[in-house]
Protein backbone atom coordinates (compact mmCIF):
# COMPACT_ATOMS: atom_id res chain seq x y z
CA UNK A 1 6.16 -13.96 3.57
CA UNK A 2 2.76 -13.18 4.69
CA UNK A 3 -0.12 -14.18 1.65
CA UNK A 4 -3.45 -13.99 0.80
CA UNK A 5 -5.68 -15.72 3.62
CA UNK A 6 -3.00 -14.52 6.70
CA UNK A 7 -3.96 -11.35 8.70
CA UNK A 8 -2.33 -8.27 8.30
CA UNK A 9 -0.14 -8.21 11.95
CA UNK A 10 -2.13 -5.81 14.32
CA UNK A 11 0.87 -3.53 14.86
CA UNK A 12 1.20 0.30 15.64
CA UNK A 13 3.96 1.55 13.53
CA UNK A 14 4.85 5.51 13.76
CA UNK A 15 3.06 7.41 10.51
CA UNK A 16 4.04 10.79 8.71
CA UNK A 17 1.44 12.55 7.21
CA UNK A 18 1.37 15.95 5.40
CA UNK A 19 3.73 19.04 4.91
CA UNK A 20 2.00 21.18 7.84
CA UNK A 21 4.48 20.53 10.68
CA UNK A 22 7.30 18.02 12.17
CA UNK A 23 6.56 14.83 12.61
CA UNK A 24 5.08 14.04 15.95
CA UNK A 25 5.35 10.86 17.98
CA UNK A 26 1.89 9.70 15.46
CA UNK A 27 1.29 6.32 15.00
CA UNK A 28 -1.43 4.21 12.78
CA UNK A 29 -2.89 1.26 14.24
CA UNK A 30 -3.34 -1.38 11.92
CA UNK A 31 -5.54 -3.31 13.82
CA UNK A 32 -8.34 -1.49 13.47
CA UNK A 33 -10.59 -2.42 10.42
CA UNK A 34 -12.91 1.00 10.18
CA UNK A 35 -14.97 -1.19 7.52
CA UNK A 36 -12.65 0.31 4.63
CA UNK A 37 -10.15 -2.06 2.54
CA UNK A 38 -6.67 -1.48 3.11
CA UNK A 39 -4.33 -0.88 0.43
CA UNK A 40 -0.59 -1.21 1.93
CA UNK A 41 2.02 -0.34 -0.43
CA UNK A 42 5.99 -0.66 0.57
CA UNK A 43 8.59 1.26 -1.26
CA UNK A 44 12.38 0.55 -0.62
CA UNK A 45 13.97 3.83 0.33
CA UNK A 46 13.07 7.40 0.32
CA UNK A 47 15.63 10.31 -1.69
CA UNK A 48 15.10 7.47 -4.85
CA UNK A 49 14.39 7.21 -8.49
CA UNK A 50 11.57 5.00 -9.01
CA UNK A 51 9.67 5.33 -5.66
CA UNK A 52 8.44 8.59 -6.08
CA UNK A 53 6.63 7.68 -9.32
CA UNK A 54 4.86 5.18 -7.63
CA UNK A 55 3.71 7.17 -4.63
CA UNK A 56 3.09 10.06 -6.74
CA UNK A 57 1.02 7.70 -8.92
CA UNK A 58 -0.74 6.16 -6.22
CA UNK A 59 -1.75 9.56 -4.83
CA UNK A 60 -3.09 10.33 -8.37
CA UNK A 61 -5.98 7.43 -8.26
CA UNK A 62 -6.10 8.54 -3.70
CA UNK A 63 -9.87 9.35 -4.79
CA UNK A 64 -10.41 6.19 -7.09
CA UNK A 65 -9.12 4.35 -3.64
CA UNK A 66 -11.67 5.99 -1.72
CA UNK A 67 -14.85 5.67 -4.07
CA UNK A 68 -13.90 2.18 -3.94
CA UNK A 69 -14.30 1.91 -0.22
CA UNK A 70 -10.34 1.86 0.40
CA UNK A 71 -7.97 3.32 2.30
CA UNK A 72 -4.24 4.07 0.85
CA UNK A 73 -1.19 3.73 3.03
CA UNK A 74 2.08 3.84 1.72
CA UNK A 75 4.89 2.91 3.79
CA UNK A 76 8.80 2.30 3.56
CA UNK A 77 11.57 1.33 6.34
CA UNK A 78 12.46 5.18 6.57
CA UNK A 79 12.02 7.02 9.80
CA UNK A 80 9.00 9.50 9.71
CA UNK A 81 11.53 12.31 9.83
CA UNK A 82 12.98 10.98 6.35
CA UNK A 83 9.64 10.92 4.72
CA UNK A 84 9.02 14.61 6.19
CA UNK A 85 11.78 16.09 4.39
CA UNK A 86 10.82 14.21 1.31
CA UNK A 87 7.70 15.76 1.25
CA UNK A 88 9.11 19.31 1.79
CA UNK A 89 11.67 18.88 -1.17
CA UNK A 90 8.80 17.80 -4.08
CA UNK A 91 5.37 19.03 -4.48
CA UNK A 92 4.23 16.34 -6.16
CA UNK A 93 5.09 14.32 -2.94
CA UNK A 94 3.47 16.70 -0.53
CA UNK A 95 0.46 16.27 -3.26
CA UNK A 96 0.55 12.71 -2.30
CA UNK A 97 -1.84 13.19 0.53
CA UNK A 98 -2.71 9.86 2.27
CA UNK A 99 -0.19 7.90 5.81
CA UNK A 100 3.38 6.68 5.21
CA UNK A 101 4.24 4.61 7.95
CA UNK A 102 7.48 5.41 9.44
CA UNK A 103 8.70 1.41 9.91
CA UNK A 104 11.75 2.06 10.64
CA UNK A 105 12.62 -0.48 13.11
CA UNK A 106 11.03 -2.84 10.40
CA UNK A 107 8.66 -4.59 12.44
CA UNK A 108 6.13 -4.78 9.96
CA UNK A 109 8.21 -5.06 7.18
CA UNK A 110 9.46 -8.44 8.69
CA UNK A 111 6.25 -9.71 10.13
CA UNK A 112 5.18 -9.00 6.22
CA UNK A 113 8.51 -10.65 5.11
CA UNK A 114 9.52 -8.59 2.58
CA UNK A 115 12.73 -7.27 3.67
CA UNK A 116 15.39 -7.92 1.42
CA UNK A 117 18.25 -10.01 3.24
CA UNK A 118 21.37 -7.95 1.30
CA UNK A 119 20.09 -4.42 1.02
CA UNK A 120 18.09 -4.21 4.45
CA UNK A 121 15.07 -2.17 2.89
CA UNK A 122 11.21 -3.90 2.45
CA UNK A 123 10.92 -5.06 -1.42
CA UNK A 124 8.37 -3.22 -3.93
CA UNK A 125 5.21 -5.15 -1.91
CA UNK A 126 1.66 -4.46 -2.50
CA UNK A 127 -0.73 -5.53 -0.24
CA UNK A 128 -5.08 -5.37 -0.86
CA UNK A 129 -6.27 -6.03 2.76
CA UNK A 130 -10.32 -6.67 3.01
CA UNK A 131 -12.43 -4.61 5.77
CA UNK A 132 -11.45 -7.80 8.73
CA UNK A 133 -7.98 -7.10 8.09
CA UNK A 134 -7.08 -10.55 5.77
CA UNK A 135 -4.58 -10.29 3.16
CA UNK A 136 -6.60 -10.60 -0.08
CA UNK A 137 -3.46 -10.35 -2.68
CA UNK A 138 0.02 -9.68 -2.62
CA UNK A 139 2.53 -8.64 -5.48
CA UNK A 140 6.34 -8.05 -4.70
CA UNK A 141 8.64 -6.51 -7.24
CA UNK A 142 12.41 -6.31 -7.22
CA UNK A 143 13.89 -3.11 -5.86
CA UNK A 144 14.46 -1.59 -9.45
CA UNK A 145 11.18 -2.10 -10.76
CA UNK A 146 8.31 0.15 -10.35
CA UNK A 147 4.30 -1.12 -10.04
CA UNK A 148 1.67 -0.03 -11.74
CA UNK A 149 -0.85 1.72 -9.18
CA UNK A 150 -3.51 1.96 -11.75
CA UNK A 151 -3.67 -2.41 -12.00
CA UNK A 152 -3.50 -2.27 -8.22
CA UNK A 153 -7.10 -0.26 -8.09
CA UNK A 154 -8.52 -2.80 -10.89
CA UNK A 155 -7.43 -5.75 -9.03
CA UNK A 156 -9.38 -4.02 -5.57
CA UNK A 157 -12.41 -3.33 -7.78
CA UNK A 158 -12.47 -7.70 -8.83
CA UNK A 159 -11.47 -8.90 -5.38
CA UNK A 160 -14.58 -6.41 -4.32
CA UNK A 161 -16.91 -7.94 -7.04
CA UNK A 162 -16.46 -11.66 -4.76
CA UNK A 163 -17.27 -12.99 -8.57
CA UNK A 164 -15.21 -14.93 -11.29
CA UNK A 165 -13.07 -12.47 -12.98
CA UNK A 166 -11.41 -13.21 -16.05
CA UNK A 167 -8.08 -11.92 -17.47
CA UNK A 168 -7.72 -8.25 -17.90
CA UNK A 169 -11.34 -7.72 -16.44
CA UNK A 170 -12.43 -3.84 -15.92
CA UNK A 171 -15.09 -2.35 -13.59
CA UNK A 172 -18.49 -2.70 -15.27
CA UNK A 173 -17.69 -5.93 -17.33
CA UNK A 174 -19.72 -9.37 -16.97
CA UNK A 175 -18.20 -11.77 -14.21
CA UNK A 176 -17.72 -15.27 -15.34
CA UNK A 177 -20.67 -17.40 -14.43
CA UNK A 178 -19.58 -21.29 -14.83
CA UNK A 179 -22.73 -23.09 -16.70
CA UNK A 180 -24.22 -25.84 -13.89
CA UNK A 181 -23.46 -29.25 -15.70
C-alpha cells in the first residue's frame, strides 16, 4: 500500500460529476497539482449502507475543504454510470457536489493498494495529498466501518500548520514548540 512520503500515481481515471446529464467519457487527471491539497477518499461499493453517510458527510464540510485550500474527490471501484444513478436516486447524494472517480478497472485502487483480496472492492481509504502530489497521511478502515470526515478536515488543517501538533489539536490552538536544551 502506497503511504505517506510516496506520490499519488499520475493516472487519468474516468470521473462522474453532478445530476445534470449522463455520464460522458470525463476523466480527472491526477497528475496535475493546481496548487490545492488533495483529499482522496475511497468507498467500497455504491447502492450501500454506510457509504453514503460518509460521502454525504464529506460533502457537508465540501466548503471547510475548500477554505482550507483543498480539493475533495471521492472515488469507489464503481463505473461512472453506477455513481450516476446513485446520485439520481438520493438528494442528499446529488447534494454531494464535488468528482467521484469512476475506477472501475481499479487501476488506482491497486496502484493505491487498497483493494481488498476477497471482496474485490478498494477498502474505506483516506488519502490527504499536499499541493506536489505526495501522500501526506493515509487511514484505511474495514469495509463495515464508516470514517469520520470531520477528523479528516482537522488532520488537513495540522499537516497544513508544518508545526508539532499534539493529540486532539484544533485549528487556532498553540503548536508544540520543543524547549532548545
Amino acid at each position: 500500500m502506497l503511504t505517506v512520503g510516496d506520490t499519488l500515481p499520475p493516472l487519468k481515471i474516468p470521473v462522474q460529476q453532478g445530476t445534470a446529464s449522463l455520464p460522458g467519457d470525463e476523466t480527472l487527471d491526477l497528475g496535475k497539482t493546481d496548487g490545492k491539497w488533495k483529499v482522496l477518499f475511497y468507498w467500497p461499493k455504491d447502492f450501500t449502507f454506510v457509504c453514503p453517510t460518509e460521502i454525504v458527510g464529506y460533502g457537508q464540510l465540501k466548503g471547510e475543504f475548500a477554505k482550507n485550500d483543498a480539493v475533495l474527490i471521492g472515488a469507489s471501484t464503481d463505473t461512472s454510470h453506477v455513481h450516476f444513478a446513485w446520485r439520481q436516486s438520493d438528494p442528499q447524494l446529488a447534494a454531494a457536489d464535488f468528482p467521484w472517480l469512476a475506477d472501475n478497472a481499479k487501476k488506482l485502487a491497486d496502484a493505491l493498494g487498497i483493494v481488498h483480496a476477497d471482496e474485490g472492492v478498494a477498502y474505506r481509504a483516506t488519502f490527504i495529498i499536499d499541493p506536489d502530489n505526495v501522500i501526506q497521511h493515509v487511514s484505511v478502515n474495514g469495509l463495515n466501518v464508516g470514517r469520520n470526515p470531520a477528523e479528516t478536515l482537522r488532520i488537513l488543517k495540522a499537516l497544513q500548520t508544518e508545526e508539532l501538533t499534539a493529540c486532539n489539536w484544533n485549528e487556532g490552538e498553540e503548536v508544540l514548540r520543543p524547549v532548545a536544551a
